[in-house]
N, C-alpha and C. Protein backbone atom coordinates (compact mmCIF):
# COMPACT_ATOMS: atom_id res chain seq x y z
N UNK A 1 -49.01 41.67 -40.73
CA UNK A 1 -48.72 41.19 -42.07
C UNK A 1 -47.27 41.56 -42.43
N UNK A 2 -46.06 40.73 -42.73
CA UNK A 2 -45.28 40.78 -43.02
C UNK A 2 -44.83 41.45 -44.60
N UNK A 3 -44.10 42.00 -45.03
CA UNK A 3 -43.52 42.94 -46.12
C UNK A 3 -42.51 42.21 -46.49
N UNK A 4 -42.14 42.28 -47.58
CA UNK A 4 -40.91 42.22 -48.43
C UNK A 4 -39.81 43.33 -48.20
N UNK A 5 -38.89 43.60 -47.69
CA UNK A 5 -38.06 44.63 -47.72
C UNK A 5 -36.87 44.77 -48.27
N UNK A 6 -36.72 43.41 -49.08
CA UNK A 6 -35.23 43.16 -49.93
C UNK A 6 -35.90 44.16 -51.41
N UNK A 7 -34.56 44.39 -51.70
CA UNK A 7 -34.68 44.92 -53.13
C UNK A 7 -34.59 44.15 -54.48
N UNK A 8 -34.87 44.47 -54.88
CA UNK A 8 -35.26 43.88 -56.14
C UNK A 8 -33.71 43.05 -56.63
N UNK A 9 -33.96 41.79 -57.29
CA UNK A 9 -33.23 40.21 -57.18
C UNK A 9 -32.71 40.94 -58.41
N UNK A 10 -31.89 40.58 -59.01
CA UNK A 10 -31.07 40.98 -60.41
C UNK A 10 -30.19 39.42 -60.49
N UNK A 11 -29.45 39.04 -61.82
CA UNK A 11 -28.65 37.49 -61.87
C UNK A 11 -27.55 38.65 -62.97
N UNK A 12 -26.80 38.03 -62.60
CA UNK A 12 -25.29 38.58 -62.89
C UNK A 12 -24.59 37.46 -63.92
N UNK A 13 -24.05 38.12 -65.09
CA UNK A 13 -23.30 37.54 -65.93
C UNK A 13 -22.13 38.02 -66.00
N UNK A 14 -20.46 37.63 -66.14
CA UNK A 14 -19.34 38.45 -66.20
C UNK A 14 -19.10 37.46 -67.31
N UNK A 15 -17.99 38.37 -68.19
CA UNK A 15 -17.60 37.96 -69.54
C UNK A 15 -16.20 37.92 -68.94
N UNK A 16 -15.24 36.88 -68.74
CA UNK A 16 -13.91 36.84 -68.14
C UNK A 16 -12.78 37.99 -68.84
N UNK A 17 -12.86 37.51 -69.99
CA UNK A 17 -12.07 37.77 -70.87
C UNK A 17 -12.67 38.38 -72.34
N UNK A 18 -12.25 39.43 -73.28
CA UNK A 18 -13.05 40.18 -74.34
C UNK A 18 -13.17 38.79 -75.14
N UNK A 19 -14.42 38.72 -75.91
CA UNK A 19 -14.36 37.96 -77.10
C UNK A 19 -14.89 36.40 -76.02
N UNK A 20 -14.57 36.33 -75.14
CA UNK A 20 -14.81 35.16 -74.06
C UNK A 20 -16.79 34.99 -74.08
N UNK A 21 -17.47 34.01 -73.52
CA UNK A 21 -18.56 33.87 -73.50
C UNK A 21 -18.45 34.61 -72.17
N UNK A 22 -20.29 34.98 -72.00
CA UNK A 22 -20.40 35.62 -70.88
C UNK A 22 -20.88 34.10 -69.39
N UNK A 23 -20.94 34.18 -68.28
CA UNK A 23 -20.90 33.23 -67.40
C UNK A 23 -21.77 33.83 -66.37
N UNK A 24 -22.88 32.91 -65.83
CA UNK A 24 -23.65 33.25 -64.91
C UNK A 24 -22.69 33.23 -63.48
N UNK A 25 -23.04 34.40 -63.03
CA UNK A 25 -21.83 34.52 -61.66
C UNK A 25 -22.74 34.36 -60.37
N UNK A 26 -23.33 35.23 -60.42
CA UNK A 26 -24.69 34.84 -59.37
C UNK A 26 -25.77 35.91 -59.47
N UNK A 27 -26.39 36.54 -58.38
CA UNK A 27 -27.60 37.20 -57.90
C UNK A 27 -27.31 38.56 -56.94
N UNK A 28 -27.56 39.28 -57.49
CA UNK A 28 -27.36 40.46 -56.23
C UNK A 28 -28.85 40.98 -56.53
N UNK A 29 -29.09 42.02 -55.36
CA UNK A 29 -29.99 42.66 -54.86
C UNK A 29 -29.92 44.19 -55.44
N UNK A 30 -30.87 44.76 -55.93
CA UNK A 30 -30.47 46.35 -56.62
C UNK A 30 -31.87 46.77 -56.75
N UNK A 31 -31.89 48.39 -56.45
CA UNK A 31 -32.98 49.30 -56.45
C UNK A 31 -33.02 49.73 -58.02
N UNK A 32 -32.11 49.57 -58.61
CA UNK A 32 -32.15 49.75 -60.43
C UNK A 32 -30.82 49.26 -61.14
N UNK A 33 -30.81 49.60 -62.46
CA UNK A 33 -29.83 48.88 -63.20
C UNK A 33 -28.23 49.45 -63.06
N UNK A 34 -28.60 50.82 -62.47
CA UNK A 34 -27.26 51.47 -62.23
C UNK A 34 -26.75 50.98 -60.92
N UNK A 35 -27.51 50.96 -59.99
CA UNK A 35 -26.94 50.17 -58.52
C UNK A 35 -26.47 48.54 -59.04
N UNK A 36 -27.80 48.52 -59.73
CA UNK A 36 -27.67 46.77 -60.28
C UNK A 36 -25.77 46.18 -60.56
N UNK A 37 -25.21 47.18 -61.65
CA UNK A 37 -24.15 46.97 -61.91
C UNK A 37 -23.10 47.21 -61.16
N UNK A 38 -23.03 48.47 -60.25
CA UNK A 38 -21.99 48.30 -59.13
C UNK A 38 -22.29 47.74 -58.25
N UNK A 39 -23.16 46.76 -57.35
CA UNK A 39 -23.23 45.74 -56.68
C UNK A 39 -22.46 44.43 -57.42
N UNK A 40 -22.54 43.80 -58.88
CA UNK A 40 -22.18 43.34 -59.08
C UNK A 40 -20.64 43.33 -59.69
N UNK A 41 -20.58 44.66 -59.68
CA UNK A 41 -18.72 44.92 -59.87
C UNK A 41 -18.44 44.59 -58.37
N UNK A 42 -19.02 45.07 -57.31
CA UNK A 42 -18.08 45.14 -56.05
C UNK A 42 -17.97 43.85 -55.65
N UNK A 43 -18.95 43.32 -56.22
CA UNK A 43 -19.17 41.66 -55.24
C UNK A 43 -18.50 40.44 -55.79
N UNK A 44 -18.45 40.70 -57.70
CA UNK A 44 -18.21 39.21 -58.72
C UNK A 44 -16.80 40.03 -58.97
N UNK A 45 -16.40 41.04 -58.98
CA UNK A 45 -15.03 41.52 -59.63
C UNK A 45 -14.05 42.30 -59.25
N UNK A 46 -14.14 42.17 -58.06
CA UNK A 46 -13.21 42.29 -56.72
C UNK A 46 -11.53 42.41 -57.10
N UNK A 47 -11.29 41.60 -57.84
CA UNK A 47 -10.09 40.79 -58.28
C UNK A 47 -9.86 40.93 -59.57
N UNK A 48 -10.86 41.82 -60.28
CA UNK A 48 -10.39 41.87 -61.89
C UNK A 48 -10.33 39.73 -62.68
N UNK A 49 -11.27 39.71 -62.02
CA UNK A 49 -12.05 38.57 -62.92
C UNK A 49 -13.30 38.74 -64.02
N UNK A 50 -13.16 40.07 -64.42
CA UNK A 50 -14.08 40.08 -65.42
C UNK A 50 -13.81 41.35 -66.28
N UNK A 51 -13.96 41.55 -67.33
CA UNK A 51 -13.66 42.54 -68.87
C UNK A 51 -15.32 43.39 -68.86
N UNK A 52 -16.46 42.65 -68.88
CA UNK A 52 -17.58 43.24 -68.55
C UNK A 52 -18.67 42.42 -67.78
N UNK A 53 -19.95 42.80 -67.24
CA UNK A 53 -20.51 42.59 -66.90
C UNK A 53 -22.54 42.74 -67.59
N UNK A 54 -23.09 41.96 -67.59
CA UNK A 54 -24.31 42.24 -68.19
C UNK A 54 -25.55 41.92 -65.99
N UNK A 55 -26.39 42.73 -66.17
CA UNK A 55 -27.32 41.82 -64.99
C UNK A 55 -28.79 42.25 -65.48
N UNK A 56 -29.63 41.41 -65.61
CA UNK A 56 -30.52 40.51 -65.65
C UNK A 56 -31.90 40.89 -64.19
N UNK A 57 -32.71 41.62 -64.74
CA UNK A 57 -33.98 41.33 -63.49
C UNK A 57 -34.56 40.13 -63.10
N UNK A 58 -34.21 39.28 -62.49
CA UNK A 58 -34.60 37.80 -62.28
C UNK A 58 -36.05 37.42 -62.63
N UNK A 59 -36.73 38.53 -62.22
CA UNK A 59 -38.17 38.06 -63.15
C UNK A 59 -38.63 38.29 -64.60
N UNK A 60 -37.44 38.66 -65.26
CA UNK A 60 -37.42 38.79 -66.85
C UNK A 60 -36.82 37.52 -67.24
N UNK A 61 -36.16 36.68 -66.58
CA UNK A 61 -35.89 35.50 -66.70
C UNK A 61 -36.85 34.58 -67.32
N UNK A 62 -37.10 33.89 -68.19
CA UNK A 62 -38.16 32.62 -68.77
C UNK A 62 -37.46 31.25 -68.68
N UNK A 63 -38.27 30.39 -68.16
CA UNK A 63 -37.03 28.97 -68.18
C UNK A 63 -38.80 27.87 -69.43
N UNK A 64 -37.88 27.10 -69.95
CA UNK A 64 -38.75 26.12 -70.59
C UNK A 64 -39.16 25.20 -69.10
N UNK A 65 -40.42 24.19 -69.84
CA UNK A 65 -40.30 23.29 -68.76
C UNK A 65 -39.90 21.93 -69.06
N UNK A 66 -39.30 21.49 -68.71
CA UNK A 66 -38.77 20.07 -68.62
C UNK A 66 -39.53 19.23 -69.61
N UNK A 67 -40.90 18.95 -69.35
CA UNK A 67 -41.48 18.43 -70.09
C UNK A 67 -41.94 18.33 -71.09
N UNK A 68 -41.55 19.42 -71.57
CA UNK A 68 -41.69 20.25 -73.36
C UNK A 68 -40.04 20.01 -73.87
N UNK A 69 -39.69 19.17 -73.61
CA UNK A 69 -38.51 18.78 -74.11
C UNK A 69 -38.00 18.40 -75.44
N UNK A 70 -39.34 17.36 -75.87
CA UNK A 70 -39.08 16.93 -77.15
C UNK A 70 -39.61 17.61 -77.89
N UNK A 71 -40.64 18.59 -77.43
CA UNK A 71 -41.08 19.89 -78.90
C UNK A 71 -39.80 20.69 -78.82
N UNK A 72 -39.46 21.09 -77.96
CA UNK A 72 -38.16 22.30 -77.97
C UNK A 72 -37.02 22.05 -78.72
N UNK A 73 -36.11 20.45 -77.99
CA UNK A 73 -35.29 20.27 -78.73
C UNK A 73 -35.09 19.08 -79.60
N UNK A 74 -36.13 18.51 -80.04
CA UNK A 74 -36.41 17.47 -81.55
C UNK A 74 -35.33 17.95 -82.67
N UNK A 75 -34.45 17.17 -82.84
CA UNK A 75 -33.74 17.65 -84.13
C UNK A 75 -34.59 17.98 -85.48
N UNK A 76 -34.29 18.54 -85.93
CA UNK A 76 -34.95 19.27 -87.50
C UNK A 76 -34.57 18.15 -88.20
N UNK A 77 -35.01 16.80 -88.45
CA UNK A 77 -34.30 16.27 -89.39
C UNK A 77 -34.43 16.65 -90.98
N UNK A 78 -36.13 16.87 -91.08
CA UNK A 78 -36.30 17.34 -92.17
C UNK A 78 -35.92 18.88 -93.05
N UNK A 79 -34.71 19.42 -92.02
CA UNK A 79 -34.09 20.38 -92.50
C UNK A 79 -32.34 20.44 -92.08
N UNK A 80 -32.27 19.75 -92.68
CA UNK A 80 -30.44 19.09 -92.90
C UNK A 80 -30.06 20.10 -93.42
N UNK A 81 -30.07 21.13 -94.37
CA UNK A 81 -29.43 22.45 -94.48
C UNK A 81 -29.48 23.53 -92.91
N UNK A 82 -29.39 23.13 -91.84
CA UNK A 82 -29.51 24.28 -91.15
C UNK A 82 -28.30 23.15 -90.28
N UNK A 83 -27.98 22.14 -90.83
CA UNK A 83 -26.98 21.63 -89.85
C UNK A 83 -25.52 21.92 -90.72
N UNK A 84 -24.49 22.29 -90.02
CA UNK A 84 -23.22 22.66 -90.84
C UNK A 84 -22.53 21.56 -91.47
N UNK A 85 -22.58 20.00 -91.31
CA UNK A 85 -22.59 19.09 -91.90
C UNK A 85 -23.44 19.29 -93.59
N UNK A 86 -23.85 20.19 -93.35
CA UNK A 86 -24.85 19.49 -94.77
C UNK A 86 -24.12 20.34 -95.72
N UNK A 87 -22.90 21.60 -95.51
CA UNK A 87 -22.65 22.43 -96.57
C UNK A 87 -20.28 22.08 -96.50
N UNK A 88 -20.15 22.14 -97.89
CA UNK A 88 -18.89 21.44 -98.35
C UNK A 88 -18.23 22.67 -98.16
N UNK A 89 -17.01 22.74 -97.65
CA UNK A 89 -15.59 23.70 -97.48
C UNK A 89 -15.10 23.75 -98.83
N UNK A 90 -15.11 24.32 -99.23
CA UNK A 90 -14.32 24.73 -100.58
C UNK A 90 -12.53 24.11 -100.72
N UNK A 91 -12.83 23.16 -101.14
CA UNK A 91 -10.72 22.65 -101.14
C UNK A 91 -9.96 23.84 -100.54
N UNK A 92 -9.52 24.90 -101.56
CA UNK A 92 -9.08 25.79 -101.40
C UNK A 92 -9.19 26.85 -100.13
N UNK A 93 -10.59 26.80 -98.96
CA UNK A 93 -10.28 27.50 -98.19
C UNK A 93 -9.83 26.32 -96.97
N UNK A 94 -9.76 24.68 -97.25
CA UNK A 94 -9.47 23.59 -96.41
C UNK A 94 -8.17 23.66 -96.42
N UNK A 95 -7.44 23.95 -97.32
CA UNK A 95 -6.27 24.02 -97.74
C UNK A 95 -5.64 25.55 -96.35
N UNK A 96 -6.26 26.66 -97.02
CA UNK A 96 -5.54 27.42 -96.25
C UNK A 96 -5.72 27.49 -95.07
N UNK A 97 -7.20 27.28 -94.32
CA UNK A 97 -7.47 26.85 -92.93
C UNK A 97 -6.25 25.61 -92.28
N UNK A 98 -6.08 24.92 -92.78
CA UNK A 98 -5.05 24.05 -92.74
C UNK A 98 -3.46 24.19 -92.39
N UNK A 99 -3.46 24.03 -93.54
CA UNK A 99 -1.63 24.33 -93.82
C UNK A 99 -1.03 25.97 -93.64
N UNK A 100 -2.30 26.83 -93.99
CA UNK A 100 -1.70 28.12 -94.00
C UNK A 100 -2.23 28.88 -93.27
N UNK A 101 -3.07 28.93 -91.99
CA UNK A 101 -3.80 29.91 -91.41
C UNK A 101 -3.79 31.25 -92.02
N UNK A 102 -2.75 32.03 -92.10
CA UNK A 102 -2.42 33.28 -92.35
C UNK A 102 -2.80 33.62 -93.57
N UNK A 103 -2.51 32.60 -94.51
CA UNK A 103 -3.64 32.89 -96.44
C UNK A 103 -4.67 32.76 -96.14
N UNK A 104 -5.49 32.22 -95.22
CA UNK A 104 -7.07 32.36 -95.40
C UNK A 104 -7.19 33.63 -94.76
N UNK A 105 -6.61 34.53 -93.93
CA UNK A 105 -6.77 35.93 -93.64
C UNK A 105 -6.57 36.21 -94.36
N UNK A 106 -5.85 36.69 -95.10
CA UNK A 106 -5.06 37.61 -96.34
C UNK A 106 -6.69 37.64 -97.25
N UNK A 107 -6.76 35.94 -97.66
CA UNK A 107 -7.90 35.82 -98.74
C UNK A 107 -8.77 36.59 -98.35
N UNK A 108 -9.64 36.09 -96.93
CA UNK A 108 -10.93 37.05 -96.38
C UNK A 108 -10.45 38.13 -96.49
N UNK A 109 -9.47 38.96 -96.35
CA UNK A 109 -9.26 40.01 -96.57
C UNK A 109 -9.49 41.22 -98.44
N UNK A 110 -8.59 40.45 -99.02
CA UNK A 110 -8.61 40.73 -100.37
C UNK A 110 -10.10 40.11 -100.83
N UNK A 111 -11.10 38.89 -100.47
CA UNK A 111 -12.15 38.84 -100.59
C UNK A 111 -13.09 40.40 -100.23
N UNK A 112 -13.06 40.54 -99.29
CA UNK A 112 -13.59 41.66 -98.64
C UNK A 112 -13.57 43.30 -99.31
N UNK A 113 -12.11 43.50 -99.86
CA UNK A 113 -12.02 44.57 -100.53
C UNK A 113 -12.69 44.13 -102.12
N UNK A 114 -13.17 43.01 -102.81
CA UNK A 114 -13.24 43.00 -104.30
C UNK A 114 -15.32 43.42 -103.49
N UNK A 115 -15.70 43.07 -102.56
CA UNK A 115 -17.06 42.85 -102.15
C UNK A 115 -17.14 44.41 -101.97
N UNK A 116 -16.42 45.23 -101.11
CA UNK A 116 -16.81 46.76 -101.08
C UNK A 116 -16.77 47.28 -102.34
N UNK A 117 -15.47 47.24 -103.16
CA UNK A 117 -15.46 47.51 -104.40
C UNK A 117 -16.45 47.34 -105.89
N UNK A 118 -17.01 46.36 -105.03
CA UNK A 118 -18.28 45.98 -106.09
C UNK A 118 -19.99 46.89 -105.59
N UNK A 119 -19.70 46.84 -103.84
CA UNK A 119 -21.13 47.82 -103.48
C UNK A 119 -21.21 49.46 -104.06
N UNK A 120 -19.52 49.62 -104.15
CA UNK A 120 -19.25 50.82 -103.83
C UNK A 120 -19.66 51.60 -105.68
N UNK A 121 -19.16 50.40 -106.76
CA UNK A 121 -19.63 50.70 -108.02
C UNK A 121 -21.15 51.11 -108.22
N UNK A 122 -22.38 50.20 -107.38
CA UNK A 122 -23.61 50.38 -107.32
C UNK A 122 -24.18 52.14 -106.74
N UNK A 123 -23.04 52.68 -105.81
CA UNK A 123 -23.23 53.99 -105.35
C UNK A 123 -23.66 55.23 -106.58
């Protein structure tokens, strides 16, 4: 009777760049999560192609099936507030998104301090 003697399958994600999405890189083989991750540093990031790394036990993996397609992804029509179409930009932050990048920071900013300033009264 034949055995299994590979170690346990892991799927590898590297994030290229900070702030970047993370990217399925591939599959390595690991006895736990600490081997897990330096197999996949030595193997996907060789070259400093990646900022971090996440890996994945391949049998914690869930995939939908194909055929459950239209329950899964049926648009919500009857909930048009959860689509970003359905809510209006304020002139004023269209304006600075726009023409002024740098005033809509400033604003979120000075927004931000009147919002602490107001939790901080409730203290």
């Amino acid at each position: 009777m034949a055995t299994d003697t590979q170690l346990d399958l892991w799927e590898v994600f590297i994030q290229p760049k900070s702030g970047n999405r993370y990217a399925h890189a591939g599959s390595i083989h690991a006895s736990d999560k600490k081997m897990a991750i330096q197999n996949a540093r030595d193997i996907y990031t060789r070259r400093g192609e990646g900022t971090s790394i996440w890996v994945v036990p391949s049998n914690c993996i869930i995939a939908s099936n194909p055929n459950d397609e239209d329950m899964l992804f049926e648009p919500s029509n009857d909930k048009v507030y959860r689509h970003q179409l359905f809510y209006e930009m304020p002139k004023a932050l269209k304006i600075f998104n726009h023409e002024k990048p740098e005033a809509l920071y400033d604003y979120a900013l000075r927004l931000g301090d009147k919002l602490i300033g107001t939790w901080a009264s409730f203290g």
